[in-house]
N, C-alpha and C. Protein backbone atom coordinates (compact mmCIF):
# COMPACT_ATOMS: atom_id res chain seq x y z
N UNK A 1 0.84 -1.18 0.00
CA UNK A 1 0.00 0.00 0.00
C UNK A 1 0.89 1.24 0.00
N UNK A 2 0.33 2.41 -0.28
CA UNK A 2 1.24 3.84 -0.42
C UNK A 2 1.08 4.29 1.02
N UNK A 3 1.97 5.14 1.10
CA UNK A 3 2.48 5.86 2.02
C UNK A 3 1.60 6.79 2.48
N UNK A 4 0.74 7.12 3.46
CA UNK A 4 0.27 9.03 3.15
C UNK A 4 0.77 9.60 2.65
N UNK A 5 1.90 10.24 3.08
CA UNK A 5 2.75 10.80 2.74
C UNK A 5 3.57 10.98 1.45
N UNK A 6 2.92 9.86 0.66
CA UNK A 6 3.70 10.03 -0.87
C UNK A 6 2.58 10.53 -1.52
N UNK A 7 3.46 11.22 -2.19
CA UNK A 7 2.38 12.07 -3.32
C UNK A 7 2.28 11.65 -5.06
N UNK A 8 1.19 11.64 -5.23
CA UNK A 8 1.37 11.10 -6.60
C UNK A 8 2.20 10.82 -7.31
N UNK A 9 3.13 12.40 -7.76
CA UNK A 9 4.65 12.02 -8.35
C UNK A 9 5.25 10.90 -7.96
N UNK A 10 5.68 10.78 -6.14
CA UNK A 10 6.28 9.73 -5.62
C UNK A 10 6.05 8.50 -6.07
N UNK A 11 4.50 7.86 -6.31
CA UNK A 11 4.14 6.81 -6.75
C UNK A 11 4.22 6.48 -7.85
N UNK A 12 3.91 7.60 -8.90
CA UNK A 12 4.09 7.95 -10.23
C UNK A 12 5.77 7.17 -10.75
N UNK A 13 7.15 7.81 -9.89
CA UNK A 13 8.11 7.60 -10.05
C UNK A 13 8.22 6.57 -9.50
N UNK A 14 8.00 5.86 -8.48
CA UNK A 14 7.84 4.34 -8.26
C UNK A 14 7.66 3.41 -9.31
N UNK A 15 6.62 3.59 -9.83
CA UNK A 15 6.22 2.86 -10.68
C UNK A 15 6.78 2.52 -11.71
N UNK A 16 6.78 3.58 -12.59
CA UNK A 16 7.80 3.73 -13.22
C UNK A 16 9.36 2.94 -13.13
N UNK A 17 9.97 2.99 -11.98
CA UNK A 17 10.97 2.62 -11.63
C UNK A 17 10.89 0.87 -11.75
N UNK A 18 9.80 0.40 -11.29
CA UNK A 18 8.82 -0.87 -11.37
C UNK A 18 9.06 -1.58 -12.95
N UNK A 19 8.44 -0.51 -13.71
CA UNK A 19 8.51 -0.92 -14.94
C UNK A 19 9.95 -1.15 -16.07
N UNK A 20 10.77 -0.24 -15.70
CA UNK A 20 11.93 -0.71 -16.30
C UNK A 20 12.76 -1.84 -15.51
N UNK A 21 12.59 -2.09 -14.18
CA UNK A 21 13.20 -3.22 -13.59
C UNK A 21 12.23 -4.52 -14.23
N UNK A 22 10.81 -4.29 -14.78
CA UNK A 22 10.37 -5.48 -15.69
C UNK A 22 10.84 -5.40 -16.89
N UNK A 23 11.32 -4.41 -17.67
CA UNK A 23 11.48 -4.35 -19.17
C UNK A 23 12.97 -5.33 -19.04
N UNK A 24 13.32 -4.87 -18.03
CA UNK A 24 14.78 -5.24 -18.37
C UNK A 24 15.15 -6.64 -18.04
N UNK A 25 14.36 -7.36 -17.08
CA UNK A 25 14.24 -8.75 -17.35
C UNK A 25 12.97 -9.25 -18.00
N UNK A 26 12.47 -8.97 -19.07
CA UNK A 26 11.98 -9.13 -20.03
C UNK A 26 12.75 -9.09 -21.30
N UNK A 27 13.50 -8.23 -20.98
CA UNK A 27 14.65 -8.30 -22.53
C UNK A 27 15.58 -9.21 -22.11
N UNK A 28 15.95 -9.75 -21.21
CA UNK A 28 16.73 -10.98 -20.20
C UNK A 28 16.50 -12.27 -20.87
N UNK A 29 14.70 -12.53 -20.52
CA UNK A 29 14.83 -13.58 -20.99
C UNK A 29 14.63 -13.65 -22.65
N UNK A 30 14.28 -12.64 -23.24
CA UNK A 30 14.15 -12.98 -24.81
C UNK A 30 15.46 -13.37 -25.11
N UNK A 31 16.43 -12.82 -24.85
CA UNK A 31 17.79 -13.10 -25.21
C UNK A 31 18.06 -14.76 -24.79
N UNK A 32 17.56 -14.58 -23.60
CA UNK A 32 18.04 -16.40 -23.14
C UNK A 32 17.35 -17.36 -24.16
N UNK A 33 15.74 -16.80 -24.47
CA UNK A 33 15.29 -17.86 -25.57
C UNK A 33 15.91 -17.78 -26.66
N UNK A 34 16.41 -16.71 -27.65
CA UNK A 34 16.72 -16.79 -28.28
C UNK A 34 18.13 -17.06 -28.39
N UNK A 35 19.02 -17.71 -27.24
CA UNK A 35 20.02 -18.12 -27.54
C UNK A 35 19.85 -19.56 -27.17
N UNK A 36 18.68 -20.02 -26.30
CA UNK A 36 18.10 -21.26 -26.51
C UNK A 36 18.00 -21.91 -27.84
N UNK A 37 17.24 -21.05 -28.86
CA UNK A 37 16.61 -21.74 -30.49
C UNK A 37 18.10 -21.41 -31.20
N UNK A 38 18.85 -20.43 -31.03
CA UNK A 38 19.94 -20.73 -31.90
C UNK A 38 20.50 -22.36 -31.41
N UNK A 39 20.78 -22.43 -30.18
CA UNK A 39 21.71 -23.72 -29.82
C UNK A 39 20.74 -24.66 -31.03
N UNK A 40 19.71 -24.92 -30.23
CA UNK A 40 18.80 -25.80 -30.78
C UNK A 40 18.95 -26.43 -32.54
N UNK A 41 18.70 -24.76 -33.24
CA UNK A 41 18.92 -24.89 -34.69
C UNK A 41 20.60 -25.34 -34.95
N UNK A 42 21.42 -24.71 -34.26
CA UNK A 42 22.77 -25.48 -34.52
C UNK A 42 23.17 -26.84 -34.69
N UNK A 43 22.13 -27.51 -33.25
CA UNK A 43 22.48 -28.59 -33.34
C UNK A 43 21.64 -29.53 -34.51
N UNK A 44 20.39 -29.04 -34.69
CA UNK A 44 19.79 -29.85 -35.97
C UNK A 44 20.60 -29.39 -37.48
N UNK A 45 21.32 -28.63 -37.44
CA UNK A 45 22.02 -28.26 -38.76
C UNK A 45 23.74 -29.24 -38.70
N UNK A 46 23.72 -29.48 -37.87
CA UNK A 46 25.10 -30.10 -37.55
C UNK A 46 24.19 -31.56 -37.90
N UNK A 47 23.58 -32.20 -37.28
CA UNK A 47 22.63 -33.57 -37.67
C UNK A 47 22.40 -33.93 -39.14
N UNK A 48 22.51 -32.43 -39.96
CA UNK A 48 22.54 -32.70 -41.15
C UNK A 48 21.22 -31.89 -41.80
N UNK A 49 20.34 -31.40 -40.78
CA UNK A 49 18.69 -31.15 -41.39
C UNK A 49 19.01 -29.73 -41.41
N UNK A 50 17.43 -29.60 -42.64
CA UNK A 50 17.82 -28.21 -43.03
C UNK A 50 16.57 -27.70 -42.21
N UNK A 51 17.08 -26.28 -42.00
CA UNK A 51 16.14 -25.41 -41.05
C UNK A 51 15.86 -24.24 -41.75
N UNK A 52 14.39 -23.77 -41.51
CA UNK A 52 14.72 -22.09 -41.30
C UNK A 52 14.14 -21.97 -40.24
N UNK A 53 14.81 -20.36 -39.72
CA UNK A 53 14.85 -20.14 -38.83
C UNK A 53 13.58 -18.96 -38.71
N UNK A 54 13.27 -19.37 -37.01
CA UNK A 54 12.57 -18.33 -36.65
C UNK A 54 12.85 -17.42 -35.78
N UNK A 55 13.86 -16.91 -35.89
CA UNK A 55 14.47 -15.39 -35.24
C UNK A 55 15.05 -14.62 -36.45
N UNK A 56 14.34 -13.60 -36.71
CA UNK A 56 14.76 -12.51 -37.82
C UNK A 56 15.43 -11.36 -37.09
C-alpha cells in the first residue's frame, strides 16, 4: 500500500521505476530464448537437417 505521505509524483516515479526493472528482465529472458533456439537450430544443422529459422 502507499504511504500518506507520498504524493502522486512519488508513486508515479515508483512505478515507473517498477517498470523498467520489468522491461529489463523481459529483454533478459528474450535473449536467453533466443540463444536457446539458436543452440537448438545449430544442433539440428550439424545432424545434417535443413532449417529455417525463426528469429529474424
Amino acid at each position: 500500500m502507499s504511504n500518506p505521505s507520498e504524493t502522486v509524483y512519488d508513486r508515479v516515479a515508483r512505478l515507473e521505476d517498477e517498470v523498467a526493472l520489468l522491461r529489463t528482465e523481459i529483454d533478459r529472458l528474450k535473449g536467453a530464448v533466443r540463444s536457446k533456439i539458436a543452440r537448438h537450430e545449430i544442433s539440428l544443422i550439424k545432424g545434417g537437417q535443413d532449417i529455417t529459422s525463426i528469429i529474424d
